[in-house]
PDB file of N, CA and C in Angstrom:
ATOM      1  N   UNK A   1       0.819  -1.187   0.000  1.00  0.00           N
ATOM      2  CA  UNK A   1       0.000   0.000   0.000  1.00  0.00           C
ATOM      3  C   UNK A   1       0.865   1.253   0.000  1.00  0.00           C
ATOM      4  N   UNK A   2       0.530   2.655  -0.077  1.00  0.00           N
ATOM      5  CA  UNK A   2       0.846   4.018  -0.571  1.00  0.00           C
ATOM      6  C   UNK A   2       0.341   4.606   0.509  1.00  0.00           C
ATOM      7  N   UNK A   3       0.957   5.513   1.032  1.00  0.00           N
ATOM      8  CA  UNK A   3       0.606   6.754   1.698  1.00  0.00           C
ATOM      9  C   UNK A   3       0.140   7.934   0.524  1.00  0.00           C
ATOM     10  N   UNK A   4      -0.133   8.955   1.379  1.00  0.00           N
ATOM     11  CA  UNK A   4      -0.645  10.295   0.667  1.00  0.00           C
ATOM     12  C   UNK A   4       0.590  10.399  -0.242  1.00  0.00           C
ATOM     13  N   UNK A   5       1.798  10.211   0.084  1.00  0.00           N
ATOM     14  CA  UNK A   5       2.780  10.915  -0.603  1.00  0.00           C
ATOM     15  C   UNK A   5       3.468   9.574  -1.541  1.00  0.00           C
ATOM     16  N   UNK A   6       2.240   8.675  -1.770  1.00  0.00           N
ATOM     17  CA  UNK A   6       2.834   7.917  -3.168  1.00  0.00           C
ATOM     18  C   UNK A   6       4.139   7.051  -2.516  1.00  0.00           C
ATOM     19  N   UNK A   7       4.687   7.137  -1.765  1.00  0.00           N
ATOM     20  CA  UNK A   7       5.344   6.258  -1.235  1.00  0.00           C
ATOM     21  C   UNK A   7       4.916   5.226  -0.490  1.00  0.00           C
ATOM     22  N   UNK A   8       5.729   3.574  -0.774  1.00  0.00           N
ATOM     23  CA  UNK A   8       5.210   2.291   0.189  1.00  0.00           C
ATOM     24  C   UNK A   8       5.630   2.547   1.453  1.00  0.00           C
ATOM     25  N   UNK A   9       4.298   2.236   2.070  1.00  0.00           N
ATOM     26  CA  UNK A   9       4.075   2.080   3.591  1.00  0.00           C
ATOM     27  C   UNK A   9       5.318   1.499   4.352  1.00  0.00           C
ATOM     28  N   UNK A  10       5.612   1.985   5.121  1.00  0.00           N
ATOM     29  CA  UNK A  10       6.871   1.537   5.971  1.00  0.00           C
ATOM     30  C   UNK A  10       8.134   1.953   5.804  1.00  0.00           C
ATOM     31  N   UNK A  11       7.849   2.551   4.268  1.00  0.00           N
ATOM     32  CA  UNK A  11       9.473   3.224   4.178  1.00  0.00           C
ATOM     33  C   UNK A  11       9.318   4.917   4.591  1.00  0.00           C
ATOM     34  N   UNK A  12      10.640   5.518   5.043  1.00  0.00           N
ATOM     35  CA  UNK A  12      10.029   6.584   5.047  1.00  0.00           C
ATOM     36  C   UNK A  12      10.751   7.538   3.646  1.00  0.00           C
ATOM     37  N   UNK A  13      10.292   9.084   4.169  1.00  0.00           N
ATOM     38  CA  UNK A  13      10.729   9.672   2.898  1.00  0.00           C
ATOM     39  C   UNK A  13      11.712  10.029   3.468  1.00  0.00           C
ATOM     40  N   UNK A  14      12.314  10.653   1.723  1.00  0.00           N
ATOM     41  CA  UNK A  14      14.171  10.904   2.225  1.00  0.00           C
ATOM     42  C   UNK A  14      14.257  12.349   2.785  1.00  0.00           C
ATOM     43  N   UNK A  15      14.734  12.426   4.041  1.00  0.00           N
ATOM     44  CA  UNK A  15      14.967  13.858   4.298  1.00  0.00           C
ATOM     45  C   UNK A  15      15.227  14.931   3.219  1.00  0.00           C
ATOM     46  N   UNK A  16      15.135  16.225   3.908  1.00  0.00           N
ATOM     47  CA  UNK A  16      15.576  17.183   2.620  1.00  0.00           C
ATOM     48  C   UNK A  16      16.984  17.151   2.372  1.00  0.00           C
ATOM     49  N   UNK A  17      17.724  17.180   3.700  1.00  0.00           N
ATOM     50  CA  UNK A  17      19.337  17.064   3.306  1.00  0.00           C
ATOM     51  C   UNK A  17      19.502  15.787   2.374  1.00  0.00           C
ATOM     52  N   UNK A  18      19.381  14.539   2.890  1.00  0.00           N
ATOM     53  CA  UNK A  18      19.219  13.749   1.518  1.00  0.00           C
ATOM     54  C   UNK A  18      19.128  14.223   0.013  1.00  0.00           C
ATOM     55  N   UNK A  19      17.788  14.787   0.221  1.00  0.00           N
ATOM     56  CA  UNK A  19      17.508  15.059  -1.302  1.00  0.00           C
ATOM     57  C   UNK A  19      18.383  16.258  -1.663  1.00  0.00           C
ATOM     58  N   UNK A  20      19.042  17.500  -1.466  1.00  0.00           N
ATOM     59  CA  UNK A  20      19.625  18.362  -1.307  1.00  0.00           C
ATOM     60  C   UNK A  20      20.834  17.814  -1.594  1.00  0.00           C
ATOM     61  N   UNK A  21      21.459  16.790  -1.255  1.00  0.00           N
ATOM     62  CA  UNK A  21      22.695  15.787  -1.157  1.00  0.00           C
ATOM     63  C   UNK A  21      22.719  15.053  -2.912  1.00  0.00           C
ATOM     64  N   UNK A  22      21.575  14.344  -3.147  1.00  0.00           N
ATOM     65  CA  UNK A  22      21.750  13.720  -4.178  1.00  0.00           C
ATOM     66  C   UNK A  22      21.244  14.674  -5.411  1.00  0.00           C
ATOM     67  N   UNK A  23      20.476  16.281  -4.909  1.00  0.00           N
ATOM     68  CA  UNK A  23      20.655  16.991  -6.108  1.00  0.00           C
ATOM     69  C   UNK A  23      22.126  17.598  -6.649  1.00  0.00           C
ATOM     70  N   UNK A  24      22.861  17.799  -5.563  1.00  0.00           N
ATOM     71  CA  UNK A  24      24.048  18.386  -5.443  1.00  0.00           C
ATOM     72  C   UNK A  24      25.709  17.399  -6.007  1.00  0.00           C
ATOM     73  N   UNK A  25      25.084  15.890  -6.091  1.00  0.00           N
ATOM     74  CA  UNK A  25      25.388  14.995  -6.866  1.00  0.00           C
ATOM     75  C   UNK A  25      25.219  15.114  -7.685  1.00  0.00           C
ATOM     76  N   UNK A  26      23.958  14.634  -8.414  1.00  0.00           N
ATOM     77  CA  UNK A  26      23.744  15.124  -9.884  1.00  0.00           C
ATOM     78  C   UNK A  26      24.523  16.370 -10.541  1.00  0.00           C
ATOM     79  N   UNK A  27      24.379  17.532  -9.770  1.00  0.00           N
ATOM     80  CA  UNK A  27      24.879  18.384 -10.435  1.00  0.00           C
ATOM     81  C   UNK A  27      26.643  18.562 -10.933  1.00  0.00           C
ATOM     82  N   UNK A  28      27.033  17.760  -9.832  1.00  0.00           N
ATOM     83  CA  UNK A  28      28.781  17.609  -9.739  1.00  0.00           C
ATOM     84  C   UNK A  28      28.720  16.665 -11.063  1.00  0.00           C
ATOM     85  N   UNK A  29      27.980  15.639 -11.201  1.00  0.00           N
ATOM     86  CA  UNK A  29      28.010  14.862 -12.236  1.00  0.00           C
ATOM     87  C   UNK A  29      28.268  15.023 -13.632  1.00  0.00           C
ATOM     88  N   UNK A  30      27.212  16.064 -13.641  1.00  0.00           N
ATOM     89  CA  UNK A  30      26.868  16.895 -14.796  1.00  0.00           C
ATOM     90  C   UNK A  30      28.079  17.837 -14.935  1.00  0.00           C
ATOM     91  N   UNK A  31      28.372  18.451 -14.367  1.00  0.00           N
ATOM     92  CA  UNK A  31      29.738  19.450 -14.384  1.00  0.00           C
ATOM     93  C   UNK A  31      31.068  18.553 -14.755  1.00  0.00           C
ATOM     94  N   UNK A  32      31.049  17.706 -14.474  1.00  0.00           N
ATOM     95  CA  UNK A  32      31.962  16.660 -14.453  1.00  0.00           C
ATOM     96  C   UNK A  32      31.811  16.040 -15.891  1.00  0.00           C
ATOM     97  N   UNK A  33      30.925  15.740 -16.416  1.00  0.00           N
ATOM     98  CA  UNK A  33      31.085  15.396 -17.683  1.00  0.00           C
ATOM     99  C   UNK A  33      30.969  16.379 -18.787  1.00  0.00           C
ATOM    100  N   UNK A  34      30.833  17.410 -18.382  1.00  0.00           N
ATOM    101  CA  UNK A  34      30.925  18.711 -19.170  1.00  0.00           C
ATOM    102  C   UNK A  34      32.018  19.076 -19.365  1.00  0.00           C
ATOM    103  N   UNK A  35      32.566  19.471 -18.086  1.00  0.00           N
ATOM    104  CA  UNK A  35      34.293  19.423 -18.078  1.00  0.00           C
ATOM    105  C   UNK A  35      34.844  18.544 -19.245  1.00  0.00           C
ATOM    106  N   UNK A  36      34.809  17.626 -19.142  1.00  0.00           N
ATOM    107  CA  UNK A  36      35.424  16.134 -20.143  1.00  0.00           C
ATOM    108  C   UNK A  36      35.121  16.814 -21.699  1.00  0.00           C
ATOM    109  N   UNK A  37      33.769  16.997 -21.828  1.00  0.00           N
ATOM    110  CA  UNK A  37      33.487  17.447 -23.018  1.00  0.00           C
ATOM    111  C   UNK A  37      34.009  18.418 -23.603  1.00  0.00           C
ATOM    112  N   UNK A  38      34.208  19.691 -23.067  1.00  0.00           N
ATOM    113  CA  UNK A  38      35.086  20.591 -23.257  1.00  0.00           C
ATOM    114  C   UNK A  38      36.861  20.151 -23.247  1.00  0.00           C
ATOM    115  N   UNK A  39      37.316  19.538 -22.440  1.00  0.00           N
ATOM    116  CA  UNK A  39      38.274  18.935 -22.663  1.00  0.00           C
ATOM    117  C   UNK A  39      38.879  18.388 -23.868  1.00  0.00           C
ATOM    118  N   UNK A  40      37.805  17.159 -24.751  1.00  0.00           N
ATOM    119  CA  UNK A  40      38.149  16.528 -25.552  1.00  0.00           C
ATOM    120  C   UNK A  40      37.794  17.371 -26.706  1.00  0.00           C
ATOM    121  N   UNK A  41      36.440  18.380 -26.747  1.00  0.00           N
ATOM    122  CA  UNK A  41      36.744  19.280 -27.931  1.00  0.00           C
ATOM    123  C   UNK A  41      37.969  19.869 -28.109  1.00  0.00           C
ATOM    124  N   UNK A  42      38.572  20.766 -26.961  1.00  0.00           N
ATOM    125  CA  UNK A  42      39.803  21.462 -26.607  1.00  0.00           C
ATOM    126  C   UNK A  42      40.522  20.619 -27.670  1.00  0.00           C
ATOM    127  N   UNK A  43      41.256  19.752 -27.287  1.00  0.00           N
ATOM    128  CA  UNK A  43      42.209  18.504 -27.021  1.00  0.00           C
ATOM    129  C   UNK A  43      42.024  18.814 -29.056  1.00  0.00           C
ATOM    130  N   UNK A  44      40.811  17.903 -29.421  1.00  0.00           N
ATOM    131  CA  UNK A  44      40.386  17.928 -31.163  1.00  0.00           C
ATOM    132  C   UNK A  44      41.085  19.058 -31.647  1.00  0.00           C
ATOM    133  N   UNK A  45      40.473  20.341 -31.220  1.00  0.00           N
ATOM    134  CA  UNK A  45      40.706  21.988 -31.956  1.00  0.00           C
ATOM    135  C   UNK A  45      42.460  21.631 -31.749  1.00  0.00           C
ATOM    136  N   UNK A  46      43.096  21.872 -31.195  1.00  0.00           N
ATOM    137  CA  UNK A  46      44.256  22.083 -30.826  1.00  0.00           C
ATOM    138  C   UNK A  46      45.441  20.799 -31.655  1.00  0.00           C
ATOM    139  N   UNK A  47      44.670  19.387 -32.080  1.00  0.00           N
ATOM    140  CA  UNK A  47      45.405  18.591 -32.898  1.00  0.00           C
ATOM    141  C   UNK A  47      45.145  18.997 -34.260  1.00  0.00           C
ATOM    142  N   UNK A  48      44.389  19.885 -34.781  1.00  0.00           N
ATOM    143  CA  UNK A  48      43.890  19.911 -36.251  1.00  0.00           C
ATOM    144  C   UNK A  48      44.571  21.309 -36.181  1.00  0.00           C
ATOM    145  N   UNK A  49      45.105  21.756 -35.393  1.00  0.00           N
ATOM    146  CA  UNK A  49      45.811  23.205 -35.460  1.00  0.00           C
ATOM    147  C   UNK A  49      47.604  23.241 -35.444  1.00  0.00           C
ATOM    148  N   UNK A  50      47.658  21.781 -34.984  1.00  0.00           N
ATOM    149  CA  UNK A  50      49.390  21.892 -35.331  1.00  0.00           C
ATOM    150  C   UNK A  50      49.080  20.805 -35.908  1.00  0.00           C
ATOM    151  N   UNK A  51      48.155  20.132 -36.522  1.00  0.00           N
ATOM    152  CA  UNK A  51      48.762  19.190 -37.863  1.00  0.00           C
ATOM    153  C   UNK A  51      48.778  20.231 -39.003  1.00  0.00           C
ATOM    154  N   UNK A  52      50.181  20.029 -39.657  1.00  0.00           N
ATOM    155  CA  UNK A  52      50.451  20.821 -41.129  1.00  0.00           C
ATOM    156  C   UNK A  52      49.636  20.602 -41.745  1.00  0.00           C
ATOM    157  N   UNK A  53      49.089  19.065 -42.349  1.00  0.00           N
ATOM    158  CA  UNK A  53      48.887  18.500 -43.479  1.00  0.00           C
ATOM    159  C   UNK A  53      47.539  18.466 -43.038  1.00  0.00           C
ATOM    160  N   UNK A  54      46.547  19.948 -42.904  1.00  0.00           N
ATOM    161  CA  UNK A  54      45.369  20.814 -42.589  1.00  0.00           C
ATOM    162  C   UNK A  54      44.839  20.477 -43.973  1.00  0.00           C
ATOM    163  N   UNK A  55      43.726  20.227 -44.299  1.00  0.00           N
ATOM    164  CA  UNK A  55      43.303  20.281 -45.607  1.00  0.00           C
ATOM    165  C   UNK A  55      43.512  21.889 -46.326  1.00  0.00           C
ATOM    166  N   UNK A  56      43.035  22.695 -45.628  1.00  0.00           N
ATOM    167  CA  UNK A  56      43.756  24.202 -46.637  1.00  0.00           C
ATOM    168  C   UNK A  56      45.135  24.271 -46.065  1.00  0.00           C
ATOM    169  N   UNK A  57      46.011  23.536 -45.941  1.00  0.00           N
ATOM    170  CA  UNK A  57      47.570  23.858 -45.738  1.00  0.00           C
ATOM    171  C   UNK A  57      47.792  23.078 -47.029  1.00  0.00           C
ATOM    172  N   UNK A  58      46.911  22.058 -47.147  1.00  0.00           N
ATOM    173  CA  UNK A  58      47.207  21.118 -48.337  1.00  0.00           C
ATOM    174  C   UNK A  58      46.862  21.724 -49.652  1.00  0.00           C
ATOM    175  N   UNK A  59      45.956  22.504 -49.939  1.00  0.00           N
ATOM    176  CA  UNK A  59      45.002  23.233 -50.851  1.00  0.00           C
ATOM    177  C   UNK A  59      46.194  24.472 -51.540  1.00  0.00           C
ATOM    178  N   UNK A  60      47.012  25.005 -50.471  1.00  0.00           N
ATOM    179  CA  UNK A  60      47.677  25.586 -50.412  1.00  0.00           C
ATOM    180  C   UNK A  60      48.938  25.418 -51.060  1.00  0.00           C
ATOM    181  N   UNK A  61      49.652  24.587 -50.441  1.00  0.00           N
ATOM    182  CA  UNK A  61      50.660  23.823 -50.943  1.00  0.00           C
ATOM    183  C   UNK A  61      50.545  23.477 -52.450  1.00  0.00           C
ATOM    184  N   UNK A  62      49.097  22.536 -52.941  1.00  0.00           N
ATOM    185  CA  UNK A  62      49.187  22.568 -54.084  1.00  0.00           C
ATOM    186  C   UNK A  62      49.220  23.624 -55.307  1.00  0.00           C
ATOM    187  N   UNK A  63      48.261  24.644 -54.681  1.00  0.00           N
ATOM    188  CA  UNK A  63      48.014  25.998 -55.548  1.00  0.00           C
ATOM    189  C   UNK A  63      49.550  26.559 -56.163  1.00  0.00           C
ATOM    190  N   UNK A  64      50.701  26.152 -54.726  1.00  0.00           N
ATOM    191  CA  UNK A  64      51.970  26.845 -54.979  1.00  0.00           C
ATOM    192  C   UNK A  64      52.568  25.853 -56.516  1.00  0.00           C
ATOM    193  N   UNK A  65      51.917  24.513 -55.538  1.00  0.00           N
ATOM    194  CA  UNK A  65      52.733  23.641 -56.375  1.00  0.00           C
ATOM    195  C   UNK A  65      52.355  24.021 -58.192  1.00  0.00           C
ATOM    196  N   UNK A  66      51.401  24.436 -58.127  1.00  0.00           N
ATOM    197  CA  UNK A  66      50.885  24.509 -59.564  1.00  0.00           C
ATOM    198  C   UNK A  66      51.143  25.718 -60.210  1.00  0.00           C
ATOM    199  N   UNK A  67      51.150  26.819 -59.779  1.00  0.00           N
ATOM    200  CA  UNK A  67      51.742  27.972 -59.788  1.00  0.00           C
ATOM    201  C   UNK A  67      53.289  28.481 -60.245  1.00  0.00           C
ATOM    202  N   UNK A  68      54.086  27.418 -59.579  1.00  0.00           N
ATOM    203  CA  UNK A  68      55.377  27.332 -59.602  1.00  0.00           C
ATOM    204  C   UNK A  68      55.186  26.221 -61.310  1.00  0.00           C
ATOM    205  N   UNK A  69      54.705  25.463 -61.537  1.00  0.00           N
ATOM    206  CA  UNK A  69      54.481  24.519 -62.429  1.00  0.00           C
ATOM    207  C   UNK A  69      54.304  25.728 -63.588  1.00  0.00           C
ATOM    208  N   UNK A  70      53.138  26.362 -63.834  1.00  0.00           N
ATOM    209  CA  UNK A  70      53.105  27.453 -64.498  1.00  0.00           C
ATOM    210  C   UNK A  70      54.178  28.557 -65.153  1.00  0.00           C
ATOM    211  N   UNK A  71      54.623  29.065 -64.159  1.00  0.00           N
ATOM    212  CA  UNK A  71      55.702  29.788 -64.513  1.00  0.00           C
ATOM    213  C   UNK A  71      56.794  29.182 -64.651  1.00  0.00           C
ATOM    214  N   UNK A  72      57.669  28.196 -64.606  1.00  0.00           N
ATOM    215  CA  UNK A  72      58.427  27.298 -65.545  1.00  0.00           C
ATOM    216  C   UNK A  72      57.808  26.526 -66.702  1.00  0.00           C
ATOM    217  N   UNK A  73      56.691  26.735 -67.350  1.00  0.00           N
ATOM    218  CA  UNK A  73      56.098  26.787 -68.705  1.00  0.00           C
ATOM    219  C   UNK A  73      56.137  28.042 -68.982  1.00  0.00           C
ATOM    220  N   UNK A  74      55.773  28.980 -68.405  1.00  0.00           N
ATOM    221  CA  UNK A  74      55.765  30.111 -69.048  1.00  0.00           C
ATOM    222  C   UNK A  74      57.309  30.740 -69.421  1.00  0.00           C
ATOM    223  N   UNK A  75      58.003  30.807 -68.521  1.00  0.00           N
ATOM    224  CA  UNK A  75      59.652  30.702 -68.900  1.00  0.00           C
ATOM    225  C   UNK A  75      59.971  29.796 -69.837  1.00  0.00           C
ATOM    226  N   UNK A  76      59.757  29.013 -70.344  1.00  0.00           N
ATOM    227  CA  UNK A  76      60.584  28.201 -71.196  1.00  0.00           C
ATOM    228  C   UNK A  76      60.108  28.768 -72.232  1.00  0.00           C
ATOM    229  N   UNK A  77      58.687  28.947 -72.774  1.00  0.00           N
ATOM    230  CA  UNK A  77      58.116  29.217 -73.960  1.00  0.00           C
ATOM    231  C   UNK A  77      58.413  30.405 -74.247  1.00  0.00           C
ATOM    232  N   UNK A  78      58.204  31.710 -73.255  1.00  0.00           N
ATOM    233  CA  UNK A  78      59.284  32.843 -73.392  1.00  0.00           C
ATOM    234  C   UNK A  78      61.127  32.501 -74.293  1.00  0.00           C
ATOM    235  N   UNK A  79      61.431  31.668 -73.305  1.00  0.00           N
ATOM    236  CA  UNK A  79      62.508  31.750 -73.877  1.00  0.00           C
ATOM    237  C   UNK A  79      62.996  30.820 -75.859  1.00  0.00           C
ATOM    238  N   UNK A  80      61.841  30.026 -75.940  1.00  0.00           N
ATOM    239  CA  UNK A  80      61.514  29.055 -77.100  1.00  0.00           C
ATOM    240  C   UNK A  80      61.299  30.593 -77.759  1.00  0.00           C
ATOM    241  N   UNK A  81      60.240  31.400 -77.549  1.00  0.00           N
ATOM    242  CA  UNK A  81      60.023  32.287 -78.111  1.00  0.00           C
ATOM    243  C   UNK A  81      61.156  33.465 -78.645  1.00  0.00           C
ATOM    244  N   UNK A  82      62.327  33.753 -77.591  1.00  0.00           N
ATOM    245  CA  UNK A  82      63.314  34.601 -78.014  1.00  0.00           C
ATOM    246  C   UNK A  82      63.866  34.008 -78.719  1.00  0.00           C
ATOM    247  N   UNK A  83      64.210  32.526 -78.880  1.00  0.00           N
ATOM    248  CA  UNK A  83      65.120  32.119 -79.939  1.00  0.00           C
ATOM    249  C   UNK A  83      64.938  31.825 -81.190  1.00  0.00           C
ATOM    250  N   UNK A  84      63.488  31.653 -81.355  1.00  0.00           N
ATOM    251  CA  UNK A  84      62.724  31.960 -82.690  1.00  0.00           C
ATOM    252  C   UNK A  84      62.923  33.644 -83.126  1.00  0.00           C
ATOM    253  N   UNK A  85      62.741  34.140 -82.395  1.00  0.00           N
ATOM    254  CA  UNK A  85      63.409  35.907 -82.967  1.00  0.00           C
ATOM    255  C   UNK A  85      64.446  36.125 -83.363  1.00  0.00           C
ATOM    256  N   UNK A  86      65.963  35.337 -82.158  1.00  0.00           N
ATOM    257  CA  UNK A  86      66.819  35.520 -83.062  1.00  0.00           C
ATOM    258  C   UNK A  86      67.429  35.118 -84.536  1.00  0.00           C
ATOM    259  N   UNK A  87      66.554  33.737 -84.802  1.00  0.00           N
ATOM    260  CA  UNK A  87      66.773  33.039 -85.891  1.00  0.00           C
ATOM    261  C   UNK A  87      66.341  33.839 -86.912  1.00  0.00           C
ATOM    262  N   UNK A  88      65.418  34.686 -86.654  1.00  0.00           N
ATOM    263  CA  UNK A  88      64.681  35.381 -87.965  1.00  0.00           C
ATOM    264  C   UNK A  88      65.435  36.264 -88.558  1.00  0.00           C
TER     265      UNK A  88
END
């Protein structure tokens, strides 16, 4: 059977310090795995910030790489080009 307060007969209810106790648990709990969470984002941000090989470090790198590719075509054909002038 139930008392008024929904609780079985014979047990009693939990004091307020009790309950005050295990809200104050919960809450450490919660802080506690929040902490962690912030932690391991931290931890993420901070490995993708000193790895070089960043996808735009990579994006980068290639642009040079292609760039630099470019202008040693463009130099050579320049220079293909002056020596066709002097032949003329």
């Amino acid at each position: 059977m139930y008392d008024s307060n929904n609780t079985p007969q014979g047990q009693d209810t939990p004091s307020p310090e009790i309950f005050a106790a295990r809200i104050g648990f919960f809450g450490a709990l919660l802080s506690t795995l929040g902490d962690g969470l912030q932690s391991i984002g931290a931890g993420i941000v901070l490995k993708q910030l000193e790895n070089p090989s960043s996808p735009d470090t990579q994006i980068q790198s290639d642009h040079t790489t292609q760039i630099e590719s470019m202008q040693k075509q463009i130099d050579l054909l320049t220079k293909k080009i002056d020596e066709m002038d002097r032949k003329e």
